[in-house]
PDB file of N, CA and C in Angstrom:
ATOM      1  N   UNK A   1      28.229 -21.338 141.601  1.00  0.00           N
ATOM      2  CA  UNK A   1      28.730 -20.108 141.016  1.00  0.00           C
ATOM      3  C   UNK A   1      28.177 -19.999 139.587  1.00  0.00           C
ATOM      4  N   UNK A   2      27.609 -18.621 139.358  1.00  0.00           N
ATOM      5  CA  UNK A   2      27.114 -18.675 138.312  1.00  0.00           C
ATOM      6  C   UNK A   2      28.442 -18.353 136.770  1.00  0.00           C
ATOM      7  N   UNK A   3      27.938 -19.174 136.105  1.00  0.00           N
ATOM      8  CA  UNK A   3      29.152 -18.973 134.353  1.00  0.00           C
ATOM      9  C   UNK A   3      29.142 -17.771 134.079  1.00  0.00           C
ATOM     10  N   UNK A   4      27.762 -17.132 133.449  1.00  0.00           N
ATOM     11  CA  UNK A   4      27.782 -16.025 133.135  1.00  0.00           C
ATOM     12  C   UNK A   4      28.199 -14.947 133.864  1.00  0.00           C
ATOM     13  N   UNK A   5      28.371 -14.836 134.777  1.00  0.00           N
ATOM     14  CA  UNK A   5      28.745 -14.060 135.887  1.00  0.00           C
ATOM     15  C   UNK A   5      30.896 -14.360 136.197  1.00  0.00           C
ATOM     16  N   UNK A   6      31.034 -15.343 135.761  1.00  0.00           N
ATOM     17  CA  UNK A   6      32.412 -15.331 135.471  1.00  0.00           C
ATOM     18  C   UNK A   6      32.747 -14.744 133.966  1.00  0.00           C
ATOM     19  N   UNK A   7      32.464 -15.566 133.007  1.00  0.00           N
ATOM     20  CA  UNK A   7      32.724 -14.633 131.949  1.00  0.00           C
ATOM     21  C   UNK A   7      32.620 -13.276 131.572  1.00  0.00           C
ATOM     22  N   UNK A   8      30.958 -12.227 132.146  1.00  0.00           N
ATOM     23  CA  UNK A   8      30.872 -11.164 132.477  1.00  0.00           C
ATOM     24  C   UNK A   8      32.601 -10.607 133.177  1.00  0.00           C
ATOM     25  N   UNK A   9      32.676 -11.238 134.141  1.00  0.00           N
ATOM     26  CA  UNK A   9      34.136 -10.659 134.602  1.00  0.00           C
ATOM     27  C   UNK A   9      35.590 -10.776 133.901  1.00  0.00           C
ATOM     28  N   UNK A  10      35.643 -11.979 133.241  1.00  0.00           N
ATOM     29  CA  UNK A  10      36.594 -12.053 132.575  1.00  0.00           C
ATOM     30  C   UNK A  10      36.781 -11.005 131.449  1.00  0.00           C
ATOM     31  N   UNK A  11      35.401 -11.159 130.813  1.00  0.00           N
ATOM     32  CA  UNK A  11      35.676  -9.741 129.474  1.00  0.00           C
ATOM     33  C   UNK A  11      35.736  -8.873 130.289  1.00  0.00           C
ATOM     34  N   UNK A  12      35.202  -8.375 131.177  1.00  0.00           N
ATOM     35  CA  UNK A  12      35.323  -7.350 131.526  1.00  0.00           C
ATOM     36  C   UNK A  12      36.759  -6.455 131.653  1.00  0.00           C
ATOM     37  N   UNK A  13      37.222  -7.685 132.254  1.00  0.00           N
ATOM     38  CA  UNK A  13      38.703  -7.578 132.749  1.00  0.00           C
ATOM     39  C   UNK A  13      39.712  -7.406 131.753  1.00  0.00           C
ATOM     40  N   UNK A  14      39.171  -8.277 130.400  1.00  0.00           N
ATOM     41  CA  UNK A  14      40.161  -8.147 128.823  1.00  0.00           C
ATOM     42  C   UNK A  14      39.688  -6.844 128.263  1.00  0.00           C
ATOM     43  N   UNK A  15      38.151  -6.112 128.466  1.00  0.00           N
ATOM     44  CA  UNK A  15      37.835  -4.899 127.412  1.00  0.00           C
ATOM     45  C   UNK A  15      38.521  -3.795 128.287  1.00  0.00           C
ATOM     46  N   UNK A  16      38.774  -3.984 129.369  1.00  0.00           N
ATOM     47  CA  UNK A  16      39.664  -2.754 130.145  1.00  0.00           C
ATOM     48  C   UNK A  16      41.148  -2.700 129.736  1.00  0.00           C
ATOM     49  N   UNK A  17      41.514  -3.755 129.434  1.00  0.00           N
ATOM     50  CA  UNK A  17      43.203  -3.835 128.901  1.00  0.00           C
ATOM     51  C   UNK A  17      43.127  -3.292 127.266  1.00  0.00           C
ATOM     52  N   UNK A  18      41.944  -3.635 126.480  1.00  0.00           N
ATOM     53  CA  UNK A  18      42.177  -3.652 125.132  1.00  0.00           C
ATOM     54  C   UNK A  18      41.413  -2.430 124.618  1.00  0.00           C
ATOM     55  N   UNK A  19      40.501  -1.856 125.786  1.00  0.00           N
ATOM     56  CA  UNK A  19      39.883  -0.626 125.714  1.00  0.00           C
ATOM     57  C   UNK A  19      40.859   0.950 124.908  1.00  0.00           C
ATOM     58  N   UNK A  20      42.095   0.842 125.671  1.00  0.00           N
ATOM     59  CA  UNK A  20      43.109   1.791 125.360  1.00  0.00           C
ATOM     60  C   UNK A  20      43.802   1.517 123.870  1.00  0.00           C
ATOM     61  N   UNK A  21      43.863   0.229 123.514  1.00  0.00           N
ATOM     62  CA  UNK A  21      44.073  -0.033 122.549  1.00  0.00           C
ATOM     63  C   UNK A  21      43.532  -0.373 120.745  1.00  0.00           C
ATOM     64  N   UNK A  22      42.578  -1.117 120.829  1.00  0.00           N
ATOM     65  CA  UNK A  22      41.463  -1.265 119.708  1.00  0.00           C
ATOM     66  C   UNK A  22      40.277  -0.752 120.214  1.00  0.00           C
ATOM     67  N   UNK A  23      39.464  -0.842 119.290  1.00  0.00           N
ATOM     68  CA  UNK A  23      38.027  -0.935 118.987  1.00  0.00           C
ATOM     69  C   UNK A  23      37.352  -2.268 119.741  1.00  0.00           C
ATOM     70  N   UNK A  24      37.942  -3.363 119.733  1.00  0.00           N
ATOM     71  CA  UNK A  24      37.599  -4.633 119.984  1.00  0.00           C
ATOM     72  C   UNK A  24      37.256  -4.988 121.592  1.00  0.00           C
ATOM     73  N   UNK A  25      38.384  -4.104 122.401  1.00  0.00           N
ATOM     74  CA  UNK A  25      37.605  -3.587 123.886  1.00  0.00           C
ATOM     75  C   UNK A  25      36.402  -3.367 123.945  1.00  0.00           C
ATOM     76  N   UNK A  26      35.799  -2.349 123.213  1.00  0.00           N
ATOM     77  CA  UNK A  26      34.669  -1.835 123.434  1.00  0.00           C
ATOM     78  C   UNK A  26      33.457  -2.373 122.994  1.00  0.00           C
ATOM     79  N   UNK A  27      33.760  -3.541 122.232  1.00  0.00           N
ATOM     80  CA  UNK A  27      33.167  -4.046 121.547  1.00  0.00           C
ATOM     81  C   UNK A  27      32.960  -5.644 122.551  1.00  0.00           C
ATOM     82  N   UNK A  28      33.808  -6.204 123.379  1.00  0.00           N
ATOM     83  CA  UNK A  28      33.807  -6.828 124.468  1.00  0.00           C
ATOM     84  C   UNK A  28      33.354  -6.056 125.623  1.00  0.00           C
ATOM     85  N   UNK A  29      33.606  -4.951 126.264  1.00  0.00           N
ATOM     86  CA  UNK A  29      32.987  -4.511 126.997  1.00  0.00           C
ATOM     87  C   UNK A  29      30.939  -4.604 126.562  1.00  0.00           C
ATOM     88  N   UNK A  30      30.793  -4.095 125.988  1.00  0.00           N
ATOM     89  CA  UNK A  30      29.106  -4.110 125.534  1.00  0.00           C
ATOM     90  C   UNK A  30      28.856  -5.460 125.727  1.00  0.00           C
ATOM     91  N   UNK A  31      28.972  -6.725 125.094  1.00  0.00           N
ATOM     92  CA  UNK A  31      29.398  -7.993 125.129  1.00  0.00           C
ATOM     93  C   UNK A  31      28.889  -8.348 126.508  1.00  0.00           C
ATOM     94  N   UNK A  32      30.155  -8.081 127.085  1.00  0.00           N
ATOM     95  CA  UNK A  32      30.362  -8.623 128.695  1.00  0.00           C
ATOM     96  C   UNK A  32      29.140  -7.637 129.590  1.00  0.00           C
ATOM     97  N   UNK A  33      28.959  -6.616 129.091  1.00  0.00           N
ATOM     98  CA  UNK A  33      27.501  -5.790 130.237  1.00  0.00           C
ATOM     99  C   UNK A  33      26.239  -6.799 130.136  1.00  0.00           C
ATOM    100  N   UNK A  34      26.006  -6.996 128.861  1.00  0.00           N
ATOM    101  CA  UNK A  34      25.088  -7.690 128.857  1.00  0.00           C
ATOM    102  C   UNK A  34      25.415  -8.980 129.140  1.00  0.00           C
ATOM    103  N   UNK A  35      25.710 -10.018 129.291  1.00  0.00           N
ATOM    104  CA  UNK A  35      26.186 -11.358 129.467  1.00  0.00           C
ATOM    105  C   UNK A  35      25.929 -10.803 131.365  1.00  0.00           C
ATOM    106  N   UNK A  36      26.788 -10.368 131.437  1.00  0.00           N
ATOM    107  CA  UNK A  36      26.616  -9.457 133.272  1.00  0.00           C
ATOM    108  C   UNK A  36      25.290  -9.328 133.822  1.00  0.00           C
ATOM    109  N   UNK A  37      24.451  -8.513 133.053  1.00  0.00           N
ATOM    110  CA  UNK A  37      23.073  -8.477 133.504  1.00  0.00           C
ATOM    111  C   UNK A  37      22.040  -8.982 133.230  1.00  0.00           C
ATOM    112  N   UNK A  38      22.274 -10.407 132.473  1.00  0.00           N
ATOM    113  CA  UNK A  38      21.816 -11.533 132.198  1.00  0.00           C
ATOM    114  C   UNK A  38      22.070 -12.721 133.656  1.00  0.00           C
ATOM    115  N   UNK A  39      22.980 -12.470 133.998  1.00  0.00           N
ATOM    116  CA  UNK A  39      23.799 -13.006 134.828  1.00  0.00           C
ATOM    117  C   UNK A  39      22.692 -12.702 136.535  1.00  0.00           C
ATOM    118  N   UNK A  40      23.016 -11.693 136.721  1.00  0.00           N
ATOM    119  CA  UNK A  40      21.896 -10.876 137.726  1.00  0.00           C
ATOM    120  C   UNK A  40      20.636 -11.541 137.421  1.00  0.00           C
ATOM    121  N   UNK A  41      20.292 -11.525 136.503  1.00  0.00           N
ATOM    122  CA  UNK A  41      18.548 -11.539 136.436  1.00  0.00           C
ATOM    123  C   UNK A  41      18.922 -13.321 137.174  1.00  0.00           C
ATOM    124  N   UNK A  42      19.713 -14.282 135.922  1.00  0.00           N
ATOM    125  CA  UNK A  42      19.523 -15.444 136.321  1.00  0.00           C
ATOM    126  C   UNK A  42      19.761 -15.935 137.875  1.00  0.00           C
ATOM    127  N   UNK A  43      20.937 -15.243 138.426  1.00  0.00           N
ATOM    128  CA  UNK A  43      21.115 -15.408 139.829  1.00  0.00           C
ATOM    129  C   UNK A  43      19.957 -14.909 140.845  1.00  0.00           C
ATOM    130  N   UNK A  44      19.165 -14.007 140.667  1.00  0.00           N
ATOM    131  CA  UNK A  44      17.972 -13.421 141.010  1.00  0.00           C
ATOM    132  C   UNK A  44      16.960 -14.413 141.293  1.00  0.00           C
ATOM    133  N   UNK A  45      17.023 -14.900 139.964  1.00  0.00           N
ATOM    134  CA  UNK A  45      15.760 -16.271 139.776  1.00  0.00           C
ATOM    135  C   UNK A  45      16.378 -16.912 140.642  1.00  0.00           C
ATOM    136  N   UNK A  46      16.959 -17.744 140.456  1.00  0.00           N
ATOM    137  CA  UNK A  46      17.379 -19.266 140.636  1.00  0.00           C
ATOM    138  C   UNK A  46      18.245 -19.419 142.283  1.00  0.00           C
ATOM    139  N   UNK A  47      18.648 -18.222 142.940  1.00  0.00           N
ATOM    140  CA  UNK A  47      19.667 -18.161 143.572  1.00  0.00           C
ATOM    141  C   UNK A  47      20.742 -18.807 143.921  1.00  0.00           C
ATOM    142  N   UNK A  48      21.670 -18.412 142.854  1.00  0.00           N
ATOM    143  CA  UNK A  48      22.778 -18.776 142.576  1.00  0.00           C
ATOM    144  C   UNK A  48      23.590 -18.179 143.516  1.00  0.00           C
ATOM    145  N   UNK A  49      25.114 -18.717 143.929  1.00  0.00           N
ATOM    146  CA  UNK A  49      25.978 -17.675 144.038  1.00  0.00           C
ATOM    147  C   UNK A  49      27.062 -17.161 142.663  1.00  0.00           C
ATOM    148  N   UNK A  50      27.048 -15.855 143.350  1.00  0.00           N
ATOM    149  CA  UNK A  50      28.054 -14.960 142.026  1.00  0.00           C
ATOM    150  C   UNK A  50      27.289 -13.549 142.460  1.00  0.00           C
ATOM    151  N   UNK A  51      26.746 -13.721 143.021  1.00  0.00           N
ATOM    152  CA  UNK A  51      26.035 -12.037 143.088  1.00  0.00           C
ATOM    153  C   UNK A  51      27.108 -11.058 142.617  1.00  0.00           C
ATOM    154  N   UNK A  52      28.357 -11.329 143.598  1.00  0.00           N
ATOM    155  CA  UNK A  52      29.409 -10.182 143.825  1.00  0.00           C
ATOM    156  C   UNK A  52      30.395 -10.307 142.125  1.00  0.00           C
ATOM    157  N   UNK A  53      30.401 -11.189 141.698  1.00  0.00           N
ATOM    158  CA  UNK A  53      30.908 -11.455 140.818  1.00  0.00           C
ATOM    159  C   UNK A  53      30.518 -10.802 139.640  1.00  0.00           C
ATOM    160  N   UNK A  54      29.000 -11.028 139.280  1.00  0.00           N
ATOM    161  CA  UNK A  54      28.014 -10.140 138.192  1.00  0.00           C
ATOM    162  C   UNK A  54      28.457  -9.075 138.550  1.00  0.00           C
ATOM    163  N   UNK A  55      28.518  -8.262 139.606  1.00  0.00           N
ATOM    164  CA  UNK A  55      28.213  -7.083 139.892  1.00  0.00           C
ATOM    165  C   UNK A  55      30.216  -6.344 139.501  1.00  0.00           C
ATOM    166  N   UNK A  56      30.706  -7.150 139.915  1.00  0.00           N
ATOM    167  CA  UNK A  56      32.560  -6.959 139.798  1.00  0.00           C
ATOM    168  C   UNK A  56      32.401  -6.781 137.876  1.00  0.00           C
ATOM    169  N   UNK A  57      31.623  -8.024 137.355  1.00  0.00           N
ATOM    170  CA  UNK A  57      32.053  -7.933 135.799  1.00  0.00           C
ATOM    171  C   UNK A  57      31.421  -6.775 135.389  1.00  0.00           C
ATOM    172  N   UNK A  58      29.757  -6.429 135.551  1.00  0.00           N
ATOM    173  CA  UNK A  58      29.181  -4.708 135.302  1.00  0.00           C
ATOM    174  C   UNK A  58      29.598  -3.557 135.259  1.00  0.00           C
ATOM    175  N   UNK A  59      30.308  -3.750 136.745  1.00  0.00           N
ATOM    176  CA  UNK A  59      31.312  -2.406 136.676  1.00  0.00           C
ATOM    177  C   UNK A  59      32.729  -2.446 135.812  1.00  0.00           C
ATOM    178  N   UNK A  60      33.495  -3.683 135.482  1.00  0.00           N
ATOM    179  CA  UNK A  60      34.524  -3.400 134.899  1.00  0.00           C
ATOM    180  C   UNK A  60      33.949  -3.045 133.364  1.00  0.00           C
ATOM    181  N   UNK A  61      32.900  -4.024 133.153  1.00  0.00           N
ATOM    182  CA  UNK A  61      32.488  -3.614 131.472  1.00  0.00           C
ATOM    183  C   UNK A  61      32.074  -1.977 131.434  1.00  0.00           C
ATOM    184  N   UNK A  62      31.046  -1.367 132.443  1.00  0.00           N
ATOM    185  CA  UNK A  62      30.541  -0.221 132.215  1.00  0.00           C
ATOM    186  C   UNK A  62      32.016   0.720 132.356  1.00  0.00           C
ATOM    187  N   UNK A  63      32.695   0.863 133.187  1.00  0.00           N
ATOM    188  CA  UNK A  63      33.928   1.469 132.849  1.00  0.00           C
ATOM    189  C   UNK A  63      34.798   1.319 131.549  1.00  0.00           C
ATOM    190  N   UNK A  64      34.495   0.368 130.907  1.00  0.00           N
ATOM    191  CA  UNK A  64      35.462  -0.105 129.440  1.00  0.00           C
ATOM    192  C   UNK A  64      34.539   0.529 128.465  1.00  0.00           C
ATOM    193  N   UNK A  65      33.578   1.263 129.341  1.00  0.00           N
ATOM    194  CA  UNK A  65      32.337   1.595 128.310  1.00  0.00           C
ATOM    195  C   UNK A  65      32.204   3.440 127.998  1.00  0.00           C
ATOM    196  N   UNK A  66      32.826   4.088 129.959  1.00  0.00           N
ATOM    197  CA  UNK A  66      32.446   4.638 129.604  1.00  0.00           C
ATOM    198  C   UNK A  66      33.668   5.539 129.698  1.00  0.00           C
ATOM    199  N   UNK A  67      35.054   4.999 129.933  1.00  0.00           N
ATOM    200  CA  UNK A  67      36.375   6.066 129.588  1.00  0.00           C
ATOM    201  C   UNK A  67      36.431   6.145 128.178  1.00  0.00           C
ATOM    202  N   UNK A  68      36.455   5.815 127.086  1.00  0.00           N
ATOM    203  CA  UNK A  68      36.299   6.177 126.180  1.00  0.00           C
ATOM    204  C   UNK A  68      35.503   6.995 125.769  1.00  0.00           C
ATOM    205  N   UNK A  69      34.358   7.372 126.054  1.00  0.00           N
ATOM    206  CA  UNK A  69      33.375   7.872 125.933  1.00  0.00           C
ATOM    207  C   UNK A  69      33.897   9.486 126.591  1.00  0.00           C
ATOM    208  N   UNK A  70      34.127   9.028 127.791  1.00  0.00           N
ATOM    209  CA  UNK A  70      34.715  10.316 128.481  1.00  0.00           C
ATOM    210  C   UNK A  70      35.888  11.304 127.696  1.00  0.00           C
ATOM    211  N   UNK A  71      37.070  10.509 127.267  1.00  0.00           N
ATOM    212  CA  UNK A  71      38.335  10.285 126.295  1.00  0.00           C
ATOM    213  C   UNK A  71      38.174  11.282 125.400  1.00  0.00           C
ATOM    214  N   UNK A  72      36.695  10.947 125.064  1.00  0.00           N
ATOM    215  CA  UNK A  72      36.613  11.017 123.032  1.00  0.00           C
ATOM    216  C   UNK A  72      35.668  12.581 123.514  1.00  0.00           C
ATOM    217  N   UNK A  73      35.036  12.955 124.909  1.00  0.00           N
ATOM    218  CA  UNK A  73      33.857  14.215 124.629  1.00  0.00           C
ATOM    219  C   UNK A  73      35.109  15.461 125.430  1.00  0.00           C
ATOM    220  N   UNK A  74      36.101  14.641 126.081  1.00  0.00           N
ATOM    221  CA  UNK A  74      37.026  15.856 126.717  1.00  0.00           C
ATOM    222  C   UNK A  74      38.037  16.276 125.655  1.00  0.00           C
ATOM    223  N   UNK A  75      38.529  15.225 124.589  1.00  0.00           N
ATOM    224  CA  UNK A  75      39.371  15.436 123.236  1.00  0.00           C
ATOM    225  C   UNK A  75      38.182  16.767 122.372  1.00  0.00           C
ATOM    226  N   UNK A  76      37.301  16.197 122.229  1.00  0.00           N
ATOM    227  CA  UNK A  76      36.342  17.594 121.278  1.00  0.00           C
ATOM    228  C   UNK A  76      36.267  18.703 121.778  1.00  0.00           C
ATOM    229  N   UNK A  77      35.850  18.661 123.363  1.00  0.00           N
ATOM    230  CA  UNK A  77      35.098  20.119 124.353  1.00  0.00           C
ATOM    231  C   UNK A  77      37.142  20.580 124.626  1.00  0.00           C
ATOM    232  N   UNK A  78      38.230  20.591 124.783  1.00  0.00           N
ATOM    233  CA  UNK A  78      38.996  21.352 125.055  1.00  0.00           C
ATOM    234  C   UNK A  78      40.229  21.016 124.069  1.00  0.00           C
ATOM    235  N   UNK A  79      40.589  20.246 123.427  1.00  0.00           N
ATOM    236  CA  UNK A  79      42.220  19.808 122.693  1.00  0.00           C
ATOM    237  C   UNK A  79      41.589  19.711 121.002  1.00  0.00           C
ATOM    238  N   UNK A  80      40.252  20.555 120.771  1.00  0.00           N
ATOM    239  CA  UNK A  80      40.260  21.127 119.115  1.00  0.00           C
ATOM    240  C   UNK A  80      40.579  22.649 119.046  1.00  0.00           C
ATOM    241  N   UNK A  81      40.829  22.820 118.072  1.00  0.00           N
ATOM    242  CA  UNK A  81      40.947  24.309 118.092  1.00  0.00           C
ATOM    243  C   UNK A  81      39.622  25.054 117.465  1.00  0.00           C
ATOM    244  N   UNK A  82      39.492  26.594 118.957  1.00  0.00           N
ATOM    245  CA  UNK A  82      38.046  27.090 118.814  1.00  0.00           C
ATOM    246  C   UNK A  82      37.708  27.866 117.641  1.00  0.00           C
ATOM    247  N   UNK A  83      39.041  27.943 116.883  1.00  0.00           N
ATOM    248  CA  UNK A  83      38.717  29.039 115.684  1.00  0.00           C
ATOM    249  C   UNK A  83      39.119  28.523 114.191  1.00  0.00           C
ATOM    250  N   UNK A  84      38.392  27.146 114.383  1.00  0.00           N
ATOM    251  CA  UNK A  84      38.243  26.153 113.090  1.00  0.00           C
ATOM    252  C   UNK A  84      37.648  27.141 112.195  1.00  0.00           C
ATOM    253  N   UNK A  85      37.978  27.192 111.017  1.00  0.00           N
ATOM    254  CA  UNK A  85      37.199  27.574 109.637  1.00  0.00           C
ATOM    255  C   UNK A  85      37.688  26.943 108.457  1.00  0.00           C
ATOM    256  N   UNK A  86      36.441  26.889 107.591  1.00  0.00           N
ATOM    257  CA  UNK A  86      36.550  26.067 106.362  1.00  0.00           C
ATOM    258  C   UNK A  86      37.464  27.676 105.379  1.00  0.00           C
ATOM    259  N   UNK A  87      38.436  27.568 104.846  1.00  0.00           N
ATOM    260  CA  UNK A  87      39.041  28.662 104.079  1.00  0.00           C
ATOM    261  C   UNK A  87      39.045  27.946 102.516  1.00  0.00           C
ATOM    262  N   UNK A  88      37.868  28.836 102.007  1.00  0.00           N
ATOM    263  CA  UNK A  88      37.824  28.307 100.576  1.00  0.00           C
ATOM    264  C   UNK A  88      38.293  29.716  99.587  1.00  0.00           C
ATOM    265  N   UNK A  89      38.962  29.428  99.408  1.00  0.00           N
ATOM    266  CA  UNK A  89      39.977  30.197  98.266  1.00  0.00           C
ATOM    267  C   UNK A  89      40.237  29.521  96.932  1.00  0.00           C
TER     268      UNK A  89
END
């Protein structure tokens, strides 16, 4: 079983809990994608098992990656208000 391919999952699994909460999710999620597809390449080479595992931690990191992302462009495009103006008086 490949390491990197467990840890990939483990952050993965912590930047989805801490995603809603800090900065520090997202900052483990990125972390854990790459560690993940480091993971792939090495299992690729070497044939390891963990295939399913890399692939379990990718998707939890890319999701910790990309609800926020989603979060933060549906908060701007509908819950600002359309008739912002700077009022300088």
């Amino acid at each position: 079983m490949n390491t990197k391919a467990i840890i990939s999952l483990i952050l993965g699994s912590v930047s989805l809990i801490l995603t809603s909460l800090t900065l520090l999710g997202l900052i483990l999620a990125i972390v854990g994608f790459i560690i993940g597809f480091l993971s792939l390449r090495e299992i690729h080479k070497t044939g390891q098992k963990g295939r399913g595992v890399a692939i379990a931690g990718l998707t939890c990191n890319t999701l910790a990656i990309v609800i926020p992302l989603m979060i933060i462009i549906v908060h701007l495009l509908f819950l600002t208000p359309a008739d912002f103006r700077l009022d300088i008086s």
